[in-house]
N, C-alpha and C. Protein backbone atom coordinates (compact mmCIF):
# COMPACT_ATOMS: atom_id res chain seq x y z
N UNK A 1 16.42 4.44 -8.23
CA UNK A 1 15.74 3.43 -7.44
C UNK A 1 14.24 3.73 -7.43
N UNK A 2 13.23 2.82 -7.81
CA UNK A 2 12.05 2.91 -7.79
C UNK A 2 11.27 3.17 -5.91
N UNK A 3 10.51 3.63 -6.39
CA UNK A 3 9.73 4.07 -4.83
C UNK A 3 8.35 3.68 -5.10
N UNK A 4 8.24 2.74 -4.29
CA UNK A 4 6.46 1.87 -3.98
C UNK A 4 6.28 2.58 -2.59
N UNK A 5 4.87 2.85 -2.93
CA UNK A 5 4.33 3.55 -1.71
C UNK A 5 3.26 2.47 -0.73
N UNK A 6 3.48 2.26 0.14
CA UNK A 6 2.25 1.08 1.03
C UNK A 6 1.74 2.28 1.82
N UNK A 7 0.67 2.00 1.71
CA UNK A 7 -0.72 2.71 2.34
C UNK A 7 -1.59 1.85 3.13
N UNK A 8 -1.16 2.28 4.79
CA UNK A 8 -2.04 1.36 5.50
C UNK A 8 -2.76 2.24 6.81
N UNK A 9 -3.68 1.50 7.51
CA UNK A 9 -3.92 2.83 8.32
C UNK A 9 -4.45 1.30 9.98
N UNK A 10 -5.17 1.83 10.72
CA UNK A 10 -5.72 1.59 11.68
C UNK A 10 -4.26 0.83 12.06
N UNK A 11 -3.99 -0.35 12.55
CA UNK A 11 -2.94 -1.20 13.20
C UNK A 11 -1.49 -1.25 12.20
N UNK A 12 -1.86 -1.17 10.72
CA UNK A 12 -0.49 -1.14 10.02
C UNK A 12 -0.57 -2.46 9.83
N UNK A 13 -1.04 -4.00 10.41
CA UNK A 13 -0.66 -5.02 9.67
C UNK A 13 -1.09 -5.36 8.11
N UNK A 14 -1.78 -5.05 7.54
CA UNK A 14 -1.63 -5.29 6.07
C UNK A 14 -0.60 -5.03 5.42
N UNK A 15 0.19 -3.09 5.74
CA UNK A 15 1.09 -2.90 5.33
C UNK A 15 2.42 -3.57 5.65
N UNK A 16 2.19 -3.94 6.74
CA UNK A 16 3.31 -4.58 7.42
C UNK A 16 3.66 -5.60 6.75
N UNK A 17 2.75 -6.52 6.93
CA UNK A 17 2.62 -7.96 5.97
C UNK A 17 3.29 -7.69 4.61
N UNK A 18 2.72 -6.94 3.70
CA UNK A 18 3.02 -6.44 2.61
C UNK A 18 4.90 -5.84 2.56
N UNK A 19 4.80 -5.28 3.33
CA UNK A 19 6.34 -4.71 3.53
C UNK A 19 7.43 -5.87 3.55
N UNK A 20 6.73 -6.52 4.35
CA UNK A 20 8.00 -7.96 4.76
C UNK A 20 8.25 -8.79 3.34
N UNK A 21 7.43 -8.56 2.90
CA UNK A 21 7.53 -9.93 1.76
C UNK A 21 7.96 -8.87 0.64
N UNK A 22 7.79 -8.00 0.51
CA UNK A 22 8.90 -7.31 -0.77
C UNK A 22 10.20 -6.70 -0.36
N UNK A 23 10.13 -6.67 0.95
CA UNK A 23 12.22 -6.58 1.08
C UNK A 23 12.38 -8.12 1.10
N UNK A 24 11.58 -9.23 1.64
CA UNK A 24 12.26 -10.39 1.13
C UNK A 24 12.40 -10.71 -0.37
N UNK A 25 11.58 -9.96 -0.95
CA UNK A 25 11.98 -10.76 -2.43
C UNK A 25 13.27 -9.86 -3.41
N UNK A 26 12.75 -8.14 -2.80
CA UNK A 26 13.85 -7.31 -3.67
C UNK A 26 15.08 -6.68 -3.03
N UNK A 27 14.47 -7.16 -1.29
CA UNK A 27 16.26 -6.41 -0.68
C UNK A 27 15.80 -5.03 -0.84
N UNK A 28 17.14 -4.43 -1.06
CA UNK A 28 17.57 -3.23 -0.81
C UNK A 28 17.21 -2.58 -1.84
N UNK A 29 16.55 -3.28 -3.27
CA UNK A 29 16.68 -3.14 -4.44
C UNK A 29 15.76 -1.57 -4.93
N UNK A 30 14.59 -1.37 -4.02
CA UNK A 30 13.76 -0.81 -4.39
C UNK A 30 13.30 0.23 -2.76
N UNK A 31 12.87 1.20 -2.85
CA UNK A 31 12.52 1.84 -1.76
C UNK A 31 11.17 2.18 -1.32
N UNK A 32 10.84 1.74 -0.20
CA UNK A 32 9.26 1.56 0.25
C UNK A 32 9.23 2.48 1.47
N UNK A 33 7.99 3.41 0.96
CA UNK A 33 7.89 4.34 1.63
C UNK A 33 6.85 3.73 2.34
N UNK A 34 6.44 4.26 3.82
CA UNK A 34 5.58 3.57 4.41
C UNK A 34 4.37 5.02 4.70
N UNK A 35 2.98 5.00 4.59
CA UNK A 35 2.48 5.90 4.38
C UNK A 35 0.87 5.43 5.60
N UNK A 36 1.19 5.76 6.59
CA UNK A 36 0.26 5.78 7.44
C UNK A 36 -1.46 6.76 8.01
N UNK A 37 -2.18 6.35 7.81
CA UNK A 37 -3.44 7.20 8.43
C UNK A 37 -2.99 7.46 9.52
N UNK A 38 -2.42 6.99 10.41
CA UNK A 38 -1.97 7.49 11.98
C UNK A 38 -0.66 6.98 12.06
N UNK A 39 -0.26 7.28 13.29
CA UNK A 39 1.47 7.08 13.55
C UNK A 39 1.25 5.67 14.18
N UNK A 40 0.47 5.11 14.25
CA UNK A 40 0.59 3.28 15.15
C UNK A 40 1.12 2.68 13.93
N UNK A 41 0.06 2.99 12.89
CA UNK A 41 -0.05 2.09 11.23
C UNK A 41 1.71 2.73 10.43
N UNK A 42 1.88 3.89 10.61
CA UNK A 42 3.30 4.22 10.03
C UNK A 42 4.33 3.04 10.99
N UNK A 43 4.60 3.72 12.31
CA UNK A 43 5.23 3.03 13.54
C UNK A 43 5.66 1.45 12.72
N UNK A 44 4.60 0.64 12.81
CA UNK A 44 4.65 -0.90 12.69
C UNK A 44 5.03 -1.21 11.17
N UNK A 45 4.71 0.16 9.79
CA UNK A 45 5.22 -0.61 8.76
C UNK A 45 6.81 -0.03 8.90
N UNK A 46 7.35 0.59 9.82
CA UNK A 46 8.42 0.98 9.65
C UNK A 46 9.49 -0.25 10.21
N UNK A 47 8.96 -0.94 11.51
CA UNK A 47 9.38 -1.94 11.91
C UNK A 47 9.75 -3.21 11.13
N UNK A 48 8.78 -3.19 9.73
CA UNK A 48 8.80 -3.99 9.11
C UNK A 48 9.80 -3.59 8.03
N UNK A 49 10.65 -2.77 8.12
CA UNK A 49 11.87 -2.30 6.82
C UNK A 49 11.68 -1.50 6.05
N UNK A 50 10.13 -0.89 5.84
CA UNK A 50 10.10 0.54 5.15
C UNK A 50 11.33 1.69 5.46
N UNK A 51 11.58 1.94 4.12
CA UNK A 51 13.42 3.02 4.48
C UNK A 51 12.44 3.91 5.07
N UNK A 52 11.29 4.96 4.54
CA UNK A 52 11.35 6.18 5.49
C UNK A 52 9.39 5.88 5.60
N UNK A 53 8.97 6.63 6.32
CA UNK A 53 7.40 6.76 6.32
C UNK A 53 7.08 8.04 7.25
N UNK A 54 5.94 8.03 6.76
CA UNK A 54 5.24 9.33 7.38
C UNK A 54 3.47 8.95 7.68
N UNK A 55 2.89 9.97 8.41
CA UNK A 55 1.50 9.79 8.63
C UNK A 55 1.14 11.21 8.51
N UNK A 56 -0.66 10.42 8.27
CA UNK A 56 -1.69 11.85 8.57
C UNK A 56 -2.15 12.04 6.86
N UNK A 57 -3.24 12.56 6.83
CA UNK A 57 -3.68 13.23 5.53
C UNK A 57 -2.49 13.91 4.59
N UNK A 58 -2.07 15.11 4.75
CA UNK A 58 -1.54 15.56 4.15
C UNK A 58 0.21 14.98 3.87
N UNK A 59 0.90 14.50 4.56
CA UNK A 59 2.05 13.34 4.24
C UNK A 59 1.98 12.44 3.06
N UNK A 60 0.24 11.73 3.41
CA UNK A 60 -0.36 10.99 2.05
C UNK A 60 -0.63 11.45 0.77
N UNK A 61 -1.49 12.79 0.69
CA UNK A 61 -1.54 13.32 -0.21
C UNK A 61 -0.45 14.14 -0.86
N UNK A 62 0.33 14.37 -0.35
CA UNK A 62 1.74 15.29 -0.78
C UNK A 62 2.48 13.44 -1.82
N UNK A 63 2.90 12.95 -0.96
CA UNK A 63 3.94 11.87 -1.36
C UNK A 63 3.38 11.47 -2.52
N UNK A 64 2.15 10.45 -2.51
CA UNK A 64 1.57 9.98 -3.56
C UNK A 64 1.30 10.49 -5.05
N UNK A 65 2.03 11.66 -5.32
CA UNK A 65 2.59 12.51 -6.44
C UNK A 65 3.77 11.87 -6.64
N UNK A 66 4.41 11.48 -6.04
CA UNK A 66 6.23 11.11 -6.25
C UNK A 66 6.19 9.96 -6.26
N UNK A 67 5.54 9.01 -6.29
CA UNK A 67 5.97 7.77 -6.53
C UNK A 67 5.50 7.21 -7.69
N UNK A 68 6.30 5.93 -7.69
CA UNK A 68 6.35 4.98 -8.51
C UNK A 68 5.14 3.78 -8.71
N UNK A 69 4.80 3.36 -7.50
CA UNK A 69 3.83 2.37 -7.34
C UNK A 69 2.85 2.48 -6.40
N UNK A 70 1.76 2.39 -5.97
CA UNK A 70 1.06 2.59 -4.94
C UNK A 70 0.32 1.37 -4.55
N UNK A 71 0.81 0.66 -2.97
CA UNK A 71 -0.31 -0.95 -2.84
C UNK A 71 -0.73 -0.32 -1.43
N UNK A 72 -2.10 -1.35 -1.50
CA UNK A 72 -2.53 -0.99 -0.11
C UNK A 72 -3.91 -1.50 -0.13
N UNK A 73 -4.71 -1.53 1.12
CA UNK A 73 -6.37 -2.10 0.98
C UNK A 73 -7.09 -1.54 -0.24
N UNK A 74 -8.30 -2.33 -0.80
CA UNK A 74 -9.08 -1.29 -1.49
C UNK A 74 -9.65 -0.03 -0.56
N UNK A 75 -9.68 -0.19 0.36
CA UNK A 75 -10.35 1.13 1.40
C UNK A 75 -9.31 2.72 1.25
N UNK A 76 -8.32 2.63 0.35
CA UNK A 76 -7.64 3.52 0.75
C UNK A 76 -8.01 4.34 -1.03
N UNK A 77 -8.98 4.10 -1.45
CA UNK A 77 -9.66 4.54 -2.48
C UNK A 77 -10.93 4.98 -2.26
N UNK A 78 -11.38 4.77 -0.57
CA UNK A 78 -12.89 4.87 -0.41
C UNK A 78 -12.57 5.80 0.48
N UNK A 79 -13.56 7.36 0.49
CA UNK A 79 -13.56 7.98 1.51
C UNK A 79 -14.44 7.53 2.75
N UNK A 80 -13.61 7.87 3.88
CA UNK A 80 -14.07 7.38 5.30
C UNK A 80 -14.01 5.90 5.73
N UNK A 81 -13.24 5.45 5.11
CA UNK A 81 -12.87 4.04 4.97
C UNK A 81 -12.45 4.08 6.24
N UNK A 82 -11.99 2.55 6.55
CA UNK A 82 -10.90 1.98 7.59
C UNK A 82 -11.31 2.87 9.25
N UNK A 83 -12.71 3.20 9.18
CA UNK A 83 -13.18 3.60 10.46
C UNK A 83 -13.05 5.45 10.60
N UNK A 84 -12.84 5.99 8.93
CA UNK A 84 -13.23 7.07 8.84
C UNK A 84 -11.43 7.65 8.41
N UNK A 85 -10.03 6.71 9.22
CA UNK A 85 -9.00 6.84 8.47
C UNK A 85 -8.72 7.62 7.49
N UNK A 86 -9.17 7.38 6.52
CA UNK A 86 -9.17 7.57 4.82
C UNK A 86 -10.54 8.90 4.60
N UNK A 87 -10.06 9.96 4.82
CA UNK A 87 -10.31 10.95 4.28
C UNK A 87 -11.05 11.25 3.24
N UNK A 88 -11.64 12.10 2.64
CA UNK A 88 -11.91 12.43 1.01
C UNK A 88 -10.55 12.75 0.48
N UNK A 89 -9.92 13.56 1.31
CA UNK A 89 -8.79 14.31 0.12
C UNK A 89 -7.80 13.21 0.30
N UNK A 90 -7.10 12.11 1.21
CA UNK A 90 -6.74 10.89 0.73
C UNK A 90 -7.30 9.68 -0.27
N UNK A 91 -8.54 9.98 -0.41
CA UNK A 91 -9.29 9.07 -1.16
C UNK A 91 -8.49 9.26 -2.49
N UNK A 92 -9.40 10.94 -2.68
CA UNK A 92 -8.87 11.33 -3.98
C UNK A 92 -7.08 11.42 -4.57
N UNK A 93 -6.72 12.34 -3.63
CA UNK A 93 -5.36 12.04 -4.16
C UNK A 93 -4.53 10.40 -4.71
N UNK A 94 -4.93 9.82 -3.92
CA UNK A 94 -4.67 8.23 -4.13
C UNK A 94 -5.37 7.75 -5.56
N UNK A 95 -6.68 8.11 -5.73
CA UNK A 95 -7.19 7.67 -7.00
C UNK A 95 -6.46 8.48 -8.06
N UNK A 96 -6.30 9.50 -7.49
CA UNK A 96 -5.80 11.15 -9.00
C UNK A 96 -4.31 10.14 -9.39
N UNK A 97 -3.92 10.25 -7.98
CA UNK A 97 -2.09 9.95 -8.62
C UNK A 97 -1.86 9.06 -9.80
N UNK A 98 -0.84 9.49 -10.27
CA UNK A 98 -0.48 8.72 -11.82
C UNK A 98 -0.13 8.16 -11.58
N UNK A 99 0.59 7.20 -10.18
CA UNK A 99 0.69 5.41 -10.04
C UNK A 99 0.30 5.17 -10.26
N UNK A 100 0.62 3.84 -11.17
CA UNK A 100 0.17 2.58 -10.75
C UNK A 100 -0.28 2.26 -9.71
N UNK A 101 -1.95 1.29 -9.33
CA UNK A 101 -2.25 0.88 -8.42
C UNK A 101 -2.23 -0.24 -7.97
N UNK A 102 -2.20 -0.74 -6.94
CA UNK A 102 -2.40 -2.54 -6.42
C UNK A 102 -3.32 -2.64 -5.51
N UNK A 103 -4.38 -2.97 -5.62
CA UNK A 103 -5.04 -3.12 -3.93
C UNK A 103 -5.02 -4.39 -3.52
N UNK A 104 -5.17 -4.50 -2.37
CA UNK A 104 -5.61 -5.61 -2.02
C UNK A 104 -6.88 -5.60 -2.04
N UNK A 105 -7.81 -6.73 -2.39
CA UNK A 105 -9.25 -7.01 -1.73
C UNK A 105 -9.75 -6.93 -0.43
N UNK A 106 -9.43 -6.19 0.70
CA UNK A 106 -9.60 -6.60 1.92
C UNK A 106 -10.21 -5.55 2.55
N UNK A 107 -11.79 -5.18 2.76
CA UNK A 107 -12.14 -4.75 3.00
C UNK A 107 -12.90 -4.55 3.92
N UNK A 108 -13.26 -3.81 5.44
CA UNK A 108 -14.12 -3.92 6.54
C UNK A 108 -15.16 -2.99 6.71
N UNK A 109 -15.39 -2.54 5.25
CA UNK A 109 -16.14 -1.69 4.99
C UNK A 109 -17.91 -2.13 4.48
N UNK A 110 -18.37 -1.64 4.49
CA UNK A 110 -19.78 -2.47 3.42
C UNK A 110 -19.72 -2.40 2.15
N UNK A 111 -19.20 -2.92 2.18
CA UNK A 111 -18.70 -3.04 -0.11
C UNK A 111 -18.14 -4.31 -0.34
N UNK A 112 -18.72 -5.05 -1.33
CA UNK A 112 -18.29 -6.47 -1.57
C UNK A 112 -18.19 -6.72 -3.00
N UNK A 113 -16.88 -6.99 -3.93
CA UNK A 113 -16.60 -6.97 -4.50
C UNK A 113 -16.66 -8.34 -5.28
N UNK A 114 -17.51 -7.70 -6.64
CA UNK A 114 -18.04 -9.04 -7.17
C UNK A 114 -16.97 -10.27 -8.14
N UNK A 115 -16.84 -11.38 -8.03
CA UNK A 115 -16.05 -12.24 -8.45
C UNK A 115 -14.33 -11.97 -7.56
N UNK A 116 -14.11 -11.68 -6.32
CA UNK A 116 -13.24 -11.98 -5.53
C UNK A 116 -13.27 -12.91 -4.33
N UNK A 117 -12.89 -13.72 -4.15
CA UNK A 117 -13.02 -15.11 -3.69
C UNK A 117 -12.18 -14.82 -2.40
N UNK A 118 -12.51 -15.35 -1.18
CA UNK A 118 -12.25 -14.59 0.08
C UNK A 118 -10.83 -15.57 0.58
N UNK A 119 -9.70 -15.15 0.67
CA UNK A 119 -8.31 -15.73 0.80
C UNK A 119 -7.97 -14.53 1.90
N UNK A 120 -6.84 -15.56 2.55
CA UNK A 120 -5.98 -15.16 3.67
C UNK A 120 -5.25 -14.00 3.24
N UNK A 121 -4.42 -13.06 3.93
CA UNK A 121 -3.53 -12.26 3.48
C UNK A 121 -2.17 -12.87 2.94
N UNK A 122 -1.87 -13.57 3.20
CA UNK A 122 -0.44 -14.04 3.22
C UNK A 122 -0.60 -14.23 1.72
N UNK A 123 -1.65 -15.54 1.64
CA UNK A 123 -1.53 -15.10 -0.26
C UNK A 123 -2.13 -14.76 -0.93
N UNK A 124 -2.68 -13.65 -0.54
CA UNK A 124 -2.83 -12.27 -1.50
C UNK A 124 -1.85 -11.48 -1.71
N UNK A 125 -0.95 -11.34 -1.09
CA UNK A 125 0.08 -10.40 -0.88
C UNK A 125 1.38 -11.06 -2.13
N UNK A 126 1.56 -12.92 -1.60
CA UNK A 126 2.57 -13.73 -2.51
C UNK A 126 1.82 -13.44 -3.65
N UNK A 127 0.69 -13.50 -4.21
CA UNK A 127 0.34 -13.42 -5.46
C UNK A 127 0.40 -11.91 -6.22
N UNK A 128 -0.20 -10.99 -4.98
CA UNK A 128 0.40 -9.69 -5.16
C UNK A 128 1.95 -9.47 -5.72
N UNK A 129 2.64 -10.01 -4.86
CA UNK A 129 4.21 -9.95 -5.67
C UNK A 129 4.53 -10.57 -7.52
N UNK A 130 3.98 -11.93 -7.21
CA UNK A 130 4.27 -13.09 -8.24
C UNK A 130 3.61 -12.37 -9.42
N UNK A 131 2.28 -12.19 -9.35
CA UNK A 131 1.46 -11.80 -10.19
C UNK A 131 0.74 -10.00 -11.08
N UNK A 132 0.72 -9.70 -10.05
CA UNK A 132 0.08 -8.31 -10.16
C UNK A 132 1.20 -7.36 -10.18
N UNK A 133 2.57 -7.14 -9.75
CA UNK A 133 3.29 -6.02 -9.78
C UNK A 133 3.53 -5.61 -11.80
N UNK A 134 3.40 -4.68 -11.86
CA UNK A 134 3.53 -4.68 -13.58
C UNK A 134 5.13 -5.40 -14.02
N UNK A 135 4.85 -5.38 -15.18
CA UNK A 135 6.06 -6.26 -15.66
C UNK A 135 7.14 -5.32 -15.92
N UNK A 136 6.21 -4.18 -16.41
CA UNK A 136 7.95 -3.37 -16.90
C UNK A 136 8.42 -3.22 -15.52
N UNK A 137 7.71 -2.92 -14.58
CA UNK A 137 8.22 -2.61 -12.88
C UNK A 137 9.46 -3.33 -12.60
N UNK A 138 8.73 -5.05 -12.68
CA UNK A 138 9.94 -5.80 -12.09
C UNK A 138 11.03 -5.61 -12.98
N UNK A 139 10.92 -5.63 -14.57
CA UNK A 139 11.97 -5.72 -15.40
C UNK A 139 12.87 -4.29 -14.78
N UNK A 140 12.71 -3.06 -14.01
CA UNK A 140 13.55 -2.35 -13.80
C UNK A 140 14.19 -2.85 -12.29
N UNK A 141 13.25 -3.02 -11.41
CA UNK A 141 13.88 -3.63 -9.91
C UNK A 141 14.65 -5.02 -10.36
N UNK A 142 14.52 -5.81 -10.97
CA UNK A 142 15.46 -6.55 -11.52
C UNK A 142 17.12 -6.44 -11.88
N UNK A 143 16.88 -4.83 -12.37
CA UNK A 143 18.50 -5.01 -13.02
C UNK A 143 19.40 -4.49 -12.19
């Protein structure tokens, strides 16, 4: 069973959001770890059907070796992001890991990313699924 890692921090709704709409599309099919800057942001993606999650720096940086996929804000690539959240050594580990990455565009940081066109979460996330997950990915959560 493949393991996608969601990386969210301050309140957890991005991940949350994100969480809901890939057990609606794959079920049981695939296992989503929920990977929190604090225990509020773990807490709430767990509510949302993540099988297991954890928080804190080092939870993040340990796991994100073992997985399969990694989605989450672009901030979780920026050190001190998300109100300081996001660490250096989460930065890095997250960039090092040999996942695959997904970000979302959604950033509350001062960084503005050129040719991204400013959309709701809901479909960033549907297009996130539809569009951006790699192909060999789905071709294995598929069978």
């Amino acid at each position: 069973m493949k393991r996608i890692c969601i990386i969210d921090g301050q309140g957890g709704g991005i991940g949350s959001t994100i969480i809901k709409k890939l057990k609606d599309r794959f079920e049981e099919t695939i296992q989503i770890v929920a990977l929190g800057t604090n225990a509020i942001a773990t807490a709430q993606m767990l509510k949302a059907r993540a099988n297991r999650g954890a928080s804190g720096e080092n939870a993040i940086v340990q796991t994100v070796k073992r997985v399969d996929l990694i989605i989450g804000p672009v901030g979780i690539i920026m050190a001190h992001a998300m109100m300081g959240e996001v660490t250096p050594k989460i930065a890095e580990a997250v960039a090092a890991s040999a996942a695959p990455k997904i970000l979302i565009p959604l950033s509350q940081e001062n960084v503005e990313i050129v040719g991204i066109s400013q959309r709701p979460l809901p479909k960033l996330v549907q297009e996130l699924i539809e569009k951006h997950l790699p192909e060999s990915f789905m071709e294995i959560i598929e069978k």
